[in-house]
Protein backbone atom coordinates (compact mmCIF):
# COMPACT_ATOMS: atom_id res chain seq x y z
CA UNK A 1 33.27 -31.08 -35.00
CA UNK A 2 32.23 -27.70 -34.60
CA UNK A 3 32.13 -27.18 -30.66
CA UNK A 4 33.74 -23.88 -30.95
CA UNK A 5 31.55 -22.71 -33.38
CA UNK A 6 28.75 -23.48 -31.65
CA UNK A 7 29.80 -22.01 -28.80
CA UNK A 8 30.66 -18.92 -30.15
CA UNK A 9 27.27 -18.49 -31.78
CA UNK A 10 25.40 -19.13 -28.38
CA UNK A 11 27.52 -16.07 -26.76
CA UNK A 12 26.54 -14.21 -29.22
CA UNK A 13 22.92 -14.91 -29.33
CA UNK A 14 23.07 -14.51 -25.42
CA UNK A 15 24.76 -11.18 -25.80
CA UNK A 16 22.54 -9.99 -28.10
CA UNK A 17 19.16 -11.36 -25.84
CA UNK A 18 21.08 -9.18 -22.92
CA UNK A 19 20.84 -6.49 -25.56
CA UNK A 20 17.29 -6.77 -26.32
CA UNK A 21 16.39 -6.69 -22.53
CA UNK A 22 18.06 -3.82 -21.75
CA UNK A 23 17.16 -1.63 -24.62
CA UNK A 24 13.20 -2.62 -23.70
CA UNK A 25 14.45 -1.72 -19.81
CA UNK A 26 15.26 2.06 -21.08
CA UNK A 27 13.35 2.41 -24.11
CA UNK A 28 10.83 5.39 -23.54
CA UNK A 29 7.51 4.56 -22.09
CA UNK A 30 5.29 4.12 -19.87
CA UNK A 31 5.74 0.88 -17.36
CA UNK A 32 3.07 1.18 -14.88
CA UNK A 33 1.46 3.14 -12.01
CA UNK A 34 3.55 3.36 -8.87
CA UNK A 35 1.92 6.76 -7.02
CA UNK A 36 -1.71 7.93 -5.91
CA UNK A 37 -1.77 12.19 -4.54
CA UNK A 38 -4.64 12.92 -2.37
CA UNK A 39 -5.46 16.26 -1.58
CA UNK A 40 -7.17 16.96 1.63
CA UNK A 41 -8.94 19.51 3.41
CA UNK A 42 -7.91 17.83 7.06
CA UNK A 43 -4.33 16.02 6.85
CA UNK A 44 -3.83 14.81 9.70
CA UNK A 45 -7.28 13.30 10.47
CA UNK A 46 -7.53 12.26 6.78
CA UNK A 47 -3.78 10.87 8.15
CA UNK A 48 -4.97 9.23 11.27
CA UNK A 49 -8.31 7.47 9.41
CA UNK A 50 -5.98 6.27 6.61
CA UNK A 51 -3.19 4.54 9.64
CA UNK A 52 -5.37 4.02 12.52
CA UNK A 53 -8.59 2.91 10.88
CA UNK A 54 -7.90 1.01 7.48
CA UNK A 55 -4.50 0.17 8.98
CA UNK A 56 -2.21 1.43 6.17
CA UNK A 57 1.64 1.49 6.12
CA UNK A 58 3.51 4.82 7.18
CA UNK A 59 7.00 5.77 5.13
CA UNK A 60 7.52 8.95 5.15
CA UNK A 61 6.33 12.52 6.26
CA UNK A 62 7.71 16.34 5.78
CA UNK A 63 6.90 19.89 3.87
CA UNK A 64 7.35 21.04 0.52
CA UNK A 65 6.09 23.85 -1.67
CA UNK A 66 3.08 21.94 -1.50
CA UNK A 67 2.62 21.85 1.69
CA UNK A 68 2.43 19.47 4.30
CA UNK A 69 2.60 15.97 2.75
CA UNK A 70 2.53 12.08 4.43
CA UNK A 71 3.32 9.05 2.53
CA UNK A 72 1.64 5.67 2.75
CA UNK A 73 2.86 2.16 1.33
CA UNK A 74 -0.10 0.64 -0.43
CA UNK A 75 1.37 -2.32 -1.90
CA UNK A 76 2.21 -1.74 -5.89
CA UNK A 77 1.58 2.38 -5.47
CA UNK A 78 2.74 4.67 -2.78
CA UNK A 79 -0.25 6.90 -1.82
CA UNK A 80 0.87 10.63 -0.89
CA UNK A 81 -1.64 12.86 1.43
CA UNK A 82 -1.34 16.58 0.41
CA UNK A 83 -2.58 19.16 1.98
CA UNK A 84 -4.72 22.33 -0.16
CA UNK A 85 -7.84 20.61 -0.99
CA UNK A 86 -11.44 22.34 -0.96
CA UNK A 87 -14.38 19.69 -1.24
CA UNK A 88 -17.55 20.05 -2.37
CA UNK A 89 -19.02 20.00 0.91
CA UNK A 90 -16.89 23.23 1.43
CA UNK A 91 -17.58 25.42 -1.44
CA UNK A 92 -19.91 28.43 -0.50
CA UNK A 93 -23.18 27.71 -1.06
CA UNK A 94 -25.23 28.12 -3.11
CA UNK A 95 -23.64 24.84 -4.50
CA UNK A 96 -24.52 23.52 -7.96
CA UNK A 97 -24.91 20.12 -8.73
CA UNK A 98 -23.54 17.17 -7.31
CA UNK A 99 -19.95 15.89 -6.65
CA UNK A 100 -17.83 14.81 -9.41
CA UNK A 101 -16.42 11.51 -8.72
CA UNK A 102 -13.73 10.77 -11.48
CA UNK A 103 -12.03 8.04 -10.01
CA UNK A 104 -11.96 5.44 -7.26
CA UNK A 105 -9.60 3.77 -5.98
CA UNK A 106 -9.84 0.21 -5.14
CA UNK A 107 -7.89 -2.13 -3.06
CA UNK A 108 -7.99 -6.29 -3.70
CA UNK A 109 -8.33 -8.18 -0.08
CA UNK A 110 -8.81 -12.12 0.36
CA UNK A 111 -11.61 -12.06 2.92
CA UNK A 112 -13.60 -9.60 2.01
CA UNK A 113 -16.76 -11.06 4.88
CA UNK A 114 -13.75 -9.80 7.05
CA UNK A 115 -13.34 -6.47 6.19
CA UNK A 116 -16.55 -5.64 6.37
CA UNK A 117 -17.17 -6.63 9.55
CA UNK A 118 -13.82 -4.75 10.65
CA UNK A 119 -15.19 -1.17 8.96
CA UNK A 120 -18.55 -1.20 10.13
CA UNK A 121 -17.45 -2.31 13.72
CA UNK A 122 -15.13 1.19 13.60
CA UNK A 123 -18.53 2.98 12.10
CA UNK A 124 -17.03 3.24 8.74
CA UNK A 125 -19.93 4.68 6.19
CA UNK A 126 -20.03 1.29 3.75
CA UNK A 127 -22.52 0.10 1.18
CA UNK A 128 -23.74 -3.67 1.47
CA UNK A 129 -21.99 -6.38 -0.20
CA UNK A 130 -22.14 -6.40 -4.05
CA UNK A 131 -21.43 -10.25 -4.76
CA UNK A 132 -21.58 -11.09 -8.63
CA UNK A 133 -20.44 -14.74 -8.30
CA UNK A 134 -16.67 -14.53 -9.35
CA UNK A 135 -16.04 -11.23 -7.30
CA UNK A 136 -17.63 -9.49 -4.65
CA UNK A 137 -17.06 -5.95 -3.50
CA UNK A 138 -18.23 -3.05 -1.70
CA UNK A 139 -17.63 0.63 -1.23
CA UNK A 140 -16.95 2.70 1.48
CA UNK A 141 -16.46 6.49 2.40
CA UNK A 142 -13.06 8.29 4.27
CA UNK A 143 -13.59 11.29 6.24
CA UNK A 144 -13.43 13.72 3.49
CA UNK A 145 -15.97 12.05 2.11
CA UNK A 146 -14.09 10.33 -0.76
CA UNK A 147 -15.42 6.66 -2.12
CA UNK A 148 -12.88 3.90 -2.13
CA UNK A 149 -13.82 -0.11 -3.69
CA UNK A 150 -12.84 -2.98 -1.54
CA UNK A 151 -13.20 -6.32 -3.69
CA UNK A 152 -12.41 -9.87 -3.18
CA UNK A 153 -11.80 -11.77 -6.66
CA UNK A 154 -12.37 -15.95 -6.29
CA UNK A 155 -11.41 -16.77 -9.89
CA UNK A 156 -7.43 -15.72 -9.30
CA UNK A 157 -5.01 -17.04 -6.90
CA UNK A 158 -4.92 -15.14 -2.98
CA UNK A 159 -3.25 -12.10 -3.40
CA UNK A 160 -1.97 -12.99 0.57
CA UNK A 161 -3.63 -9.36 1.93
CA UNK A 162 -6.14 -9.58 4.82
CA UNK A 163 -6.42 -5.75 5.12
CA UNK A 164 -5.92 -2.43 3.21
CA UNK A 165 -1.97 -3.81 2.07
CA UNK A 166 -2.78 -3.78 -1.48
CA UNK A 167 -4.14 -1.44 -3.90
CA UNK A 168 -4.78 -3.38 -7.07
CA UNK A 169 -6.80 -0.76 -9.65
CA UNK A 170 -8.00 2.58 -10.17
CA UNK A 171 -11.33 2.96 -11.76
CA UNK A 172 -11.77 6.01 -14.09
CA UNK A 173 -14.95 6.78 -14.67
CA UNK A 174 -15.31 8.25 -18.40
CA UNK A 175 -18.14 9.81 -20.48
CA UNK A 176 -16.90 8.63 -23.79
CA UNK A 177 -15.36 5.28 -23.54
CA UNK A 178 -13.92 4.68 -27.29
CA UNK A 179 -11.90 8.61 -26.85
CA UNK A 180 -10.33 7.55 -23.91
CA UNK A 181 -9.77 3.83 -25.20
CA UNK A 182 -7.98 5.64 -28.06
CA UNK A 183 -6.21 8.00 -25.58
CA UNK A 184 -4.60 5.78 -22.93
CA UNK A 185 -3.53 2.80 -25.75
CA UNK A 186 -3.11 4.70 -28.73
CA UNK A 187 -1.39 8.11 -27.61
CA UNK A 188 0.08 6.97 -24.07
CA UNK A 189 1.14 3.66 -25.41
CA UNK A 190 -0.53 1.94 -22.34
CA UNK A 191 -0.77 -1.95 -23.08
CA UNK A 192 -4.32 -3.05 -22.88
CA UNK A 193 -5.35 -6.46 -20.81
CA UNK A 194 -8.90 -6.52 -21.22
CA UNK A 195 -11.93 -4.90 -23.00
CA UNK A 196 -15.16 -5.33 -21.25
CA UNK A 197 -14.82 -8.70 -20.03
CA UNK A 198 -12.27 -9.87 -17.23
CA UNK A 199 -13.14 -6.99 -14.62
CA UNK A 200 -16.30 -5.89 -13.99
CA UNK A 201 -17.65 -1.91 -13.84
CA UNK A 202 -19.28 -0.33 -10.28
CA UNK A 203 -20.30 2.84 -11.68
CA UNK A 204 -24.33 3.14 -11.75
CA UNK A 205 -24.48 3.49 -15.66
CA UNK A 206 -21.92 1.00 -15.83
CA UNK A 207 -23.93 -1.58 -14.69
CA UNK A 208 -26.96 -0.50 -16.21
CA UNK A 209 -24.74 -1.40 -19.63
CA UNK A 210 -23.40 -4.35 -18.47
CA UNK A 211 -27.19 -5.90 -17.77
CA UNK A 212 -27.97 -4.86 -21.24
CA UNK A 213 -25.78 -6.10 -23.05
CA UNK A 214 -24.07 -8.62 -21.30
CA UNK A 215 -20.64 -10.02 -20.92
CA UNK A 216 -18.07 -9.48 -24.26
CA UNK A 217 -15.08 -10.74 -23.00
CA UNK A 218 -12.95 -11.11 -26.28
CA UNK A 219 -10.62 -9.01 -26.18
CA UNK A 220 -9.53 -9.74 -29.72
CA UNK A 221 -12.89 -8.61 -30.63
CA UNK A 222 -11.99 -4.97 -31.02
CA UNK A 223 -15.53 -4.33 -30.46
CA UNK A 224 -14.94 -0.66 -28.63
CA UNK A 225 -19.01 0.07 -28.84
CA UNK A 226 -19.38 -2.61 -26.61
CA UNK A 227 -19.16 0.08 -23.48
CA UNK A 228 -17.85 -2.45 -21.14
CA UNK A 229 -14.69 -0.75 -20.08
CA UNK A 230 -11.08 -1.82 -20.28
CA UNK A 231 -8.16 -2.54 -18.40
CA UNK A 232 -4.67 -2.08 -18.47
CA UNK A 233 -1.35 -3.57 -17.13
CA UNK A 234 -1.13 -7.12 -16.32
CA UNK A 235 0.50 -6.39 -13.42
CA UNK A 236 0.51 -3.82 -9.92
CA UNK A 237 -2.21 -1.78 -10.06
CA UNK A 238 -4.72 -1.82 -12.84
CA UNK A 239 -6.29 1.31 -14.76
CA UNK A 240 -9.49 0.88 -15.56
CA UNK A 241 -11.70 2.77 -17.65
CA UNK A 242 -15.52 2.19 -16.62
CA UNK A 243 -18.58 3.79 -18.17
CA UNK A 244 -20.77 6.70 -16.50
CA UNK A 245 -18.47 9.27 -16.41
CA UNK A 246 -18.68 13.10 -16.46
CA UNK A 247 -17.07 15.44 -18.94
CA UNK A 248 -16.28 18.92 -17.73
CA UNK A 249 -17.95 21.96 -18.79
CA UNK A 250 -16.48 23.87 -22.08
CA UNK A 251 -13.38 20.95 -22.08
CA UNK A 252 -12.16 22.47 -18.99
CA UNK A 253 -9.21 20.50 -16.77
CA UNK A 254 -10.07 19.23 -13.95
CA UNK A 255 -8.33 20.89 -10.48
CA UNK A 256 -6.32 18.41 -8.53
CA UNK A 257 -8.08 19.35 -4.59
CA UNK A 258 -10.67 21.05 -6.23
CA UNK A 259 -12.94 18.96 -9.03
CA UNK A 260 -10.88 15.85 -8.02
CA UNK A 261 -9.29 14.91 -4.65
CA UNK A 262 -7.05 11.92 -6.33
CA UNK A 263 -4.10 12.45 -9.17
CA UNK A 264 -2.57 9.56 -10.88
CA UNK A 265 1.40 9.02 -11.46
CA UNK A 266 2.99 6.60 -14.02
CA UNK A 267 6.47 5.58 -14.16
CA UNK A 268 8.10 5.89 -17.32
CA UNK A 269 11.60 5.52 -19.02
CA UNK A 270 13.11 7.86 -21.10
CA UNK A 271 11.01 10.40 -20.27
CA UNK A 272 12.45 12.82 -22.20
CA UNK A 273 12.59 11.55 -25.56
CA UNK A 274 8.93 10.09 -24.30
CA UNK A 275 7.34 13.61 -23.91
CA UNK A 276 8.93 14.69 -28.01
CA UNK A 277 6.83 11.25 -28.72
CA UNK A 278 3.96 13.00 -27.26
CA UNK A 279 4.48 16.53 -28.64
CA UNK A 280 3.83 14.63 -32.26
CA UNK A 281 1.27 12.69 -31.30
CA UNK A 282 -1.04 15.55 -29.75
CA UNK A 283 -0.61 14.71 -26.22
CA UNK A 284 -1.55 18.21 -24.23
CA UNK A 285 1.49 18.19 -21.43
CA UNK A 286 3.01 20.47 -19.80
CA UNK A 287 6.82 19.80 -18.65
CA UNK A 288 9.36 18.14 -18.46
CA UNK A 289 9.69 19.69 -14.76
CA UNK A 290 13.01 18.52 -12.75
CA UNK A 291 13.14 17.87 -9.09
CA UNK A 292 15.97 16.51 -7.38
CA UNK A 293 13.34 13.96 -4.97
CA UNK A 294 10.72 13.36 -7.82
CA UNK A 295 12.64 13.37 -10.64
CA UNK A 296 11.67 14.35 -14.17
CA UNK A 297 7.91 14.36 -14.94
CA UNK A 298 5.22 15.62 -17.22
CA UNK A 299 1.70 16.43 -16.35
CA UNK A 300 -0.93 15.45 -19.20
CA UNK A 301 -4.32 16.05 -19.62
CA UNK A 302 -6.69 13.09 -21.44
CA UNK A 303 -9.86 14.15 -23.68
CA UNK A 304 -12.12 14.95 -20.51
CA UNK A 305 -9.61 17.17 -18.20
CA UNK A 306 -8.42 14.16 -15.93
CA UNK A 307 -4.66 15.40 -15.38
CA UNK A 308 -1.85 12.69 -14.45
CA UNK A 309 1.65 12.97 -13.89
CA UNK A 310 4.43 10.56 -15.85
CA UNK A 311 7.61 10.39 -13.80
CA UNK A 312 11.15 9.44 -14.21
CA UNK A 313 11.98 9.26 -10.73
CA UNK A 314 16.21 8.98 -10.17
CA UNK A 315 17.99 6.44 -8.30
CA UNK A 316 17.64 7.77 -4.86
CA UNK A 317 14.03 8.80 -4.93
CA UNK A 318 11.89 7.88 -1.91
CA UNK A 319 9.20 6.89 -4.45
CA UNK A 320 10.91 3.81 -5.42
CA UNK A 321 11.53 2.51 -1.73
């Protein structure tokens, strides 16, 4: 009878399962997004629209080197308000061309009829309903005349948000699709959910694609030509890559407050050994940078100049209240 022995060998099989979790809890990489910076010309009225209007969740307020700064809870993310932007509307004129909008942000609600009816009762600018049979959505402008996505998905389970609680994905708009694929999965190590199926693209071009070539939802396909999009992260808020974007002039970065108003932050582990992963892959960073509140982050720069920040925020850090 070998009772012992048995139990003996199921210790150590537990032991070394305990193992394999917690080297996979600190191995170096990225785990998700947990933090949105927008810069603004107006603060506090960008401040009041954000709590007043759409209702979000204050945490935390105060001054840095920055400048004047106001956090909001927005479910999986915190979204920071920074003060220092200039917006197109504000550059001397003669202006040239039109505003570049990189990304949207887009927050997942279960009535969406609801909202609607809620921002154009306070006078909110919105677009009309968009409703493509599984999901519906519509956009809508903030006072500094930013674009944010509302949608309401039927083919999932109730997220259990009836307002502005949860901020489920960021849509980057990108100019070519298969270089930034190859950039966020390949270089950044980001795992990928979807390609050109599961969630569907707002950006003009982007549905000017999707209506010609239809749906390709494999995602075993590996079909990157498709020019659907992708997705990644299974879970908090999604970043996805949608079709129509604009590359910068002469592969220039793009200036957080000044070419874009939002800047992306991922949590990582082992951020440290992460950015010498990085270094011989070709990743342009800059960093690591210390901070006693943030923590240790890098700020890296994809194939078209959008610029995000990967932190390693410590124990204590208000970011992971």
């Amino acid at each position: 009878m070998r009772f012992f022995g048995r139990k003996k060998q199921n210790k150590a099989t537990s032991q070394s399962s305990l193992s394999k979790a917690y080297s996979r809890l600190h191995e170096p990489r990225i785990t998700g997004i947990f933090w949105l910076g927008l810069k603004a010309n107006d603060v506090l009225g960008e401040a009041t629209f954000l709590e007043r209007t759409l209702g979000l969740r204050f945490v935390d307020e105060g001054n840095t080197a920055l400048g004047h700064h106001i956090i909001f809870n927005c479910g999986p993310v915190l979204l920071e308000l920074v003060e220092g932007r200039v917006t197109w509307a504000h550059l001397p004129k003669p202006r040239r061309g039109s505003p570049d909008v990189a990304l949207i942000p887009g927050f997942q609600v279960d009535d969406l009829a609801a909202i609607y009816a809620n921002l154009n009762e306070r006078e909110v600018p919105i677009t009309q309903m968009f409703d493509q049979g599984w999901v519906s959505n519509l956009l809508f402008f903030d006072p500094e005349r930013n674009i944010w996505q509302v949608s309401e998905t039927r083919n999932s389970a109730p997220i259990g948000s009836s307002g502005f609680e949860h901020l489920g994905v960021l849509w980057l708009a990108v100019a070519d699709l298969e270089a930034q694929l190859r950039f966020y999965r390949d270089l950044l190590g980001l795992p990928l959910v979807d390609l050109g199926g599961g969630v569907r693209p707002i950006t003009e071009r982007a549905e000017k694609v999707w209506q010609e070539n239809g749906s390709k939802p494999e995602l075993q396909q590996e079909s990157e030509n498709s020019g659907m999009g992708a997705v990644f992260f299974s879970e908090g808020t999604r970043l996805a890559l949608s079709p129509g974007g604009i590359k910068p002039d002469e592969h220039r970065a793009r200036v957080w407050g000044k070419d874009t108003p939002f800047q992306i932050g991922f949590r990582a582990t082992g951020l440290k050994e992460l950015a010498h992963i990085f270094s011989a892959r070709g990743v342009s960073f800059s960093g690591p940078h210390e901070d006693s509140d943030i923590g240790i982050w890098i700020s890296i720069t994809d194939p078209e100049g959008n610029i995000s920040r990967v932190i390693e925020p410590p124990p204590h850090s208000l970011y992971l209240r």
